[in-house]
Structures are given as structure tokens and as C-alpha cells.
Protein backbone atom coordinates (compact mmCIF):
# COMPACT_ATOMS: atom_id res chain seq x y z
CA UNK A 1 128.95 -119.94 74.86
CA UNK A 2 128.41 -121.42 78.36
CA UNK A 3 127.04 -124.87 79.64
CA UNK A 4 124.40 -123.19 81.74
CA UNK A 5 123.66 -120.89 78.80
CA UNK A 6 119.94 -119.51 78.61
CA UNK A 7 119.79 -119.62 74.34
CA UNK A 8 119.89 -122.51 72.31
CA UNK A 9 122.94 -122.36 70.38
CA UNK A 10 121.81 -120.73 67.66
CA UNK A 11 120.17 -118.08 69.07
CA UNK A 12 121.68 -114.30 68.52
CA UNK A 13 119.28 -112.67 71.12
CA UNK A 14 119.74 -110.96 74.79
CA UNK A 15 121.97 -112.09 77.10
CA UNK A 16 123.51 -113.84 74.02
CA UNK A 17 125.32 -116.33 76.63
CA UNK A 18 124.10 -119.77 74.35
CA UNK A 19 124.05 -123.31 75.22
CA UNK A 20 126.40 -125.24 72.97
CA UNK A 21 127.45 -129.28 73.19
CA UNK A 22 130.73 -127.78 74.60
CA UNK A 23 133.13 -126.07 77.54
CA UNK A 24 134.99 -123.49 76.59
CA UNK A 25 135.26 -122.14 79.76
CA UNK A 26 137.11 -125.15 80.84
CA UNK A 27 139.33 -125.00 77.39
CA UNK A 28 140.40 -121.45 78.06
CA UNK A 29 140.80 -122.22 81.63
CA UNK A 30 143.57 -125.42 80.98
CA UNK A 31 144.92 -123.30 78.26
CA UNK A 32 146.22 -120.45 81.14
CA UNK A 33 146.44 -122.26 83.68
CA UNK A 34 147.51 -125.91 82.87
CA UNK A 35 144.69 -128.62 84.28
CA UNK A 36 142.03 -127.50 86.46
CA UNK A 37 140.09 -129.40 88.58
CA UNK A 38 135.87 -130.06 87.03
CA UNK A 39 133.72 -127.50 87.63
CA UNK A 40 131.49 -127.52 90.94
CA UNK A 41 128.09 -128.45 90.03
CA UNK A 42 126.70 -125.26 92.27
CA UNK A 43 128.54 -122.58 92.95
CA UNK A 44 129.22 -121.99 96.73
CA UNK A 45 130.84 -118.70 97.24
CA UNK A 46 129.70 -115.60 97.63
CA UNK A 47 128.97 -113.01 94.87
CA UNK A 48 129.95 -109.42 95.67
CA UNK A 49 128.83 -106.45 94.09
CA UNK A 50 130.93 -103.22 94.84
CA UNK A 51 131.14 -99.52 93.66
CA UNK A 52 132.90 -98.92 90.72
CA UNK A 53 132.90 -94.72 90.69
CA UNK A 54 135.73 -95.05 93.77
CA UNK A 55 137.74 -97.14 90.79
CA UNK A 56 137.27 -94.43 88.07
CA UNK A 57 138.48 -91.23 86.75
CA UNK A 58 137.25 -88.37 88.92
CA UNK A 59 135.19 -90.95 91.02
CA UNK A 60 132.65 -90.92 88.07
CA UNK A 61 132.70 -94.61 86.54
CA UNK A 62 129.73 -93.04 84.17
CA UNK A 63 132.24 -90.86 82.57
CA UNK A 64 134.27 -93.58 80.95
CA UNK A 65 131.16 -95.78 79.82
CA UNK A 66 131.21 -97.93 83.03
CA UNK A 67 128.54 -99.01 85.66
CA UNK A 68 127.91 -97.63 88.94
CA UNK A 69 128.26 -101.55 90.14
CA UNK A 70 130.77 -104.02 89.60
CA UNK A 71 130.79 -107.97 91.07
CA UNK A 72 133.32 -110.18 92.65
CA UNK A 73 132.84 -113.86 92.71
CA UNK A 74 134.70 -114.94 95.92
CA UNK A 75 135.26 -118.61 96.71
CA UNK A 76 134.87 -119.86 100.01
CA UNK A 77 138.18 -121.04 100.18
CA UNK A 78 139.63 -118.09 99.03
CA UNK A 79 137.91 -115.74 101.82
CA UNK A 80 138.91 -117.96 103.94
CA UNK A 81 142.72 -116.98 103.12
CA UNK A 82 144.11 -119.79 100.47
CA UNK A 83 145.86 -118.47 98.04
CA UNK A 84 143.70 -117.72 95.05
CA UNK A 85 144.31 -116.50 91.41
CA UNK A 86 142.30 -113.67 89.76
CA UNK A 87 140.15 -113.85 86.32
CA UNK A 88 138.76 -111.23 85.10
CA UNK A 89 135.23 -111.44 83.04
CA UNK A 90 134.56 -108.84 80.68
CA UNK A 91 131.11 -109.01 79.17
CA UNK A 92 130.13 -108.56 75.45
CA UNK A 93 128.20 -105.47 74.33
CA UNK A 94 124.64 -105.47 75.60
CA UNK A 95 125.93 -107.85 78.58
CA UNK A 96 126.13 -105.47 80.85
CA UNK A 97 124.63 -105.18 84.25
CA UNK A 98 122.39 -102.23 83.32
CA UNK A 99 121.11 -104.30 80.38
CA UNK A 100 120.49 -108.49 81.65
CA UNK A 101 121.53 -107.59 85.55
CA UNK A 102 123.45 -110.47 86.90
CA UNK A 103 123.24 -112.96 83.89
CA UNK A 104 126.48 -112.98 82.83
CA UNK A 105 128.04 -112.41 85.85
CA UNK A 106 125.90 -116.14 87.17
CA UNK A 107 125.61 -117.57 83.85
CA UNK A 108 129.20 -117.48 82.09
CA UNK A 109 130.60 -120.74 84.30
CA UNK A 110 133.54 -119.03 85.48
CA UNK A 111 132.10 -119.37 89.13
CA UNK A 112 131.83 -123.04 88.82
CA UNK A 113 135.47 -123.40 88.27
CA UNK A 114 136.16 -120.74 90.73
CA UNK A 115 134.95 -123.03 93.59
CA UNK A 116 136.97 -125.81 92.31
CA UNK A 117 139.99 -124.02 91.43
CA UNK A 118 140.80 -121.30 94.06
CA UNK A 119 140.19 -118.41 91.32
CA UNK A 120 138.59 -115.58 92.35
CA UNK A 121 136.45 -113.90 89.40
CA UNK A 122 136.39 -110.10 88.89
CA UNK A 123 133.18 -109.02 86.65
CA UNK A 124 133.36 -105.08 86.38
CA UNK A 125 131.12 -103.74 83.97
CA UNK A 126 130.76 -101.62 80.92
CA UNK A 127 127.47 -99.57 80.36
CA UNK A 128 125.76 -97.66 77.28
CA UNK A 129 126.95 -94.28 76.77
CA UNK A 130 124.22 -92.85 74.21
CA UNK A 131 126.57 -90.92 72.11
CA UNK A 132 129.64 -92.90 72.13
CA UNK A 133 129.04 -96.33 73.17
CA UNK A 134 124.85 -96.81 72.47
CA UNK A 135 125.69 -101.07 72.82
CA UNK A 136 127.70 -100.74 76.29
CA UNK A 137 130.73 -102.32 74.72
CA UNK A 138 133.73 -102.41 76.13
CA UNK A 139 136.39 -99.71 74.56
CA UNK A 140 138.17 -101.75 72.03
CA UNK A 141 138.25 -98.98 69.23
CA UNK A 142 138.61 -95.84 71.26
CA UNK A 143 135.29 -94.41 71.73
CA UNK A 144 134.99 -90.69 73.73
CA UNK A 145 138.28 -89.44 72.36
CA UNK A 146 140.30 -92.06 74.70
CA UNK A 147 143.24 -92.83 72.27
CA UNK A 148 145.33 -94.83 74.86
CA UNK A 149 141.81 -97.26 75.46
CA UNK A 150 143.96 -100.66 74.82
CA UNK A 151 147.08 -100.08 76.73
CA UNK A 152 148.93 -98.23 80.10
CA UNK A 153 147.24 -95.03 80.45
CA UNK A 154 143.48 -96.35 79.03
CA UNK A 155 140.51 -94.55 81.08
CA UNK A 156 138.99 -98.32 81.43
CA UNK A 157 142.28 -100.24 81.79
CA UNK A 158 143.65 -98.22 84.22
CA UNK A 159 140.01 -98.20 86.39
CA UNK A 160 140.50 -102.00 85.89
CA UNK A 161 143.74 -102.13 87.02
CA UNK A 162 142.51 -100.42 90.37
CA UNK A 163 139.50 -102.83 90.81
CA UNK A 164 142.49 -105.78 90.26
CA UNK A 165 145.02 -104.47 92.76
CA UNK A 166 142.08 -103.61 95.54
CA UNK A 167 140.99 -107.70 95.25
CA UNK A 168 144.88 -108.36 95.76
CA UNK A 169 145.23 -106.12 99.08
């Protein structure tokens, strides 16, 4: 659910981001982070996109069900050297890059609140995997054999880790 939403709020169609009478971007937001500042009615930073294979395993991002690109939402402020937090966006199954391209990554109003917030937004992506992962999900029940997907050690968490730790350098 996101104010800028595509689908009506009923809808349960591609990109499924939907348009409700509500923020819960801003209500997850205030619940981390204590208040935020509103939302910037046009994002104003710059969106990045970025290889993901020198992240991954082996160099090959394909390997653990990830996308050759990943995205960066950096605020202006925040290239600019203030101090900036980090969120990162994962994407629902068939949200992926390689499925709606940028949608989510413009469309989930995290980058509105980015501009207004000093939070930098990290949007790495997941991708279809025709035998083990068909909806490009993220690994949330161990798919390909990876038994340590939701902790230290986790193929995905761990090539997360190294996207989160490059943004910090």
C-alpha cells in the first residue's frame, strides 16, 4: 500500500503497490525512527542503479535468485555529506526489477521521506529463478537448498549485508 500507488485498493494485480486512504510508509517510518518530518511532494535526489553480481556469491547475483541490478535512492543532502540513515526496501514477489522495472523502487514512497528525512533508501532486488523461486520472492522459506536463508551466513542476507556496508563507506 502506497499513496502514489498505481491500483485501486482493491486491486490484487501487477505491481500490486495499491492506493489506499492511508500512509503506512509514514506509520512504519515514526514507528523506527520516532517523528519524521512530511514527505516531499517530489522526490529530488538521485536514483542509482548499481551491479549487484560484485555483492554476491561467486560474483554471480543470478545464482542466489537476485538481479543483475540493484538501486540506491540518494538524497541530495545526503550526497552532499549530512549524515544520513539507511532503509532498506525489499520488494514483494513479482516486484522485482526484471518483472515492473523501476515501479516499486519510484512508487513505494520511501523516496519522498528520504528527501525530507536524510534516509538514504537501498532497493536490491530479488529475481525469478524457474525452478526454485518461479515468483522472484525473496528467500523467506529456504528455497535452492540455502538452510541458513533468514540469518548470519544466508546467501541473500549476507549479499545484502555487502550492498549495506558499501553505501556506509
Amino acid at each position: 500500500v502506497s499513496p502514489s500507488g498505481p491500483n485501486p485498493c482493491v486491486a490484487t494485480y501487477t505491481p500490486y503497490i495499491n492506493k489506499c486512504s492511508d500512509d503506512p510508509e509514514g506509520s512504519m517510518l515514526r514507528h523506527l525512527l520516532g517523528s519524521v518530518a512530511a514527505p516531499a511532494s517530489t522526490p529530488t535526489g538521485t536514483l542509482l542503479s548499481f551491479d549487484q553480481n560484485q555483492y554476491a556469491p561467486n560474483g554471480n547475483a543470478a545464482s542466489i535468485s537476485m538481479g543483475g541490478t540493484g538501486f540506491a535512492y540518494i538524497p541530495q543532502n545526503c550526497a552532499n555529506g549530512a549524515s544520513c540513515r539507511l532503509i532498506v526496501a525489499l520488494h514483494g514477489c513479482q516486484q522485482g526489477y526484471n518483472t515492473i522495472g523501476t515501479t516499486f523502487v519510484t512508487r513505494a514512497y520511501l523516496n519522498e521521506y528520504a528527501d525530507t528525512n536524510n534516509l538514504a533508501v537501498l532497493y536490491p532486488q530479488a529475481t525469478a529463478s524457474a525452478l526454485t523461486n518461479p515468483q522472484g520472492c525473496w528467500n523467506w522459506w529456504g528455497y535452492g537448498g540455502d538452510t541458513a536463508y533468514d540469518m548470519k551466513g544466508g546467501k541473500q542476507i549476507e549479499t545484502l549485508m555487502r550492498m549495506v556496508r558499501a553505501l556506509g563507506a
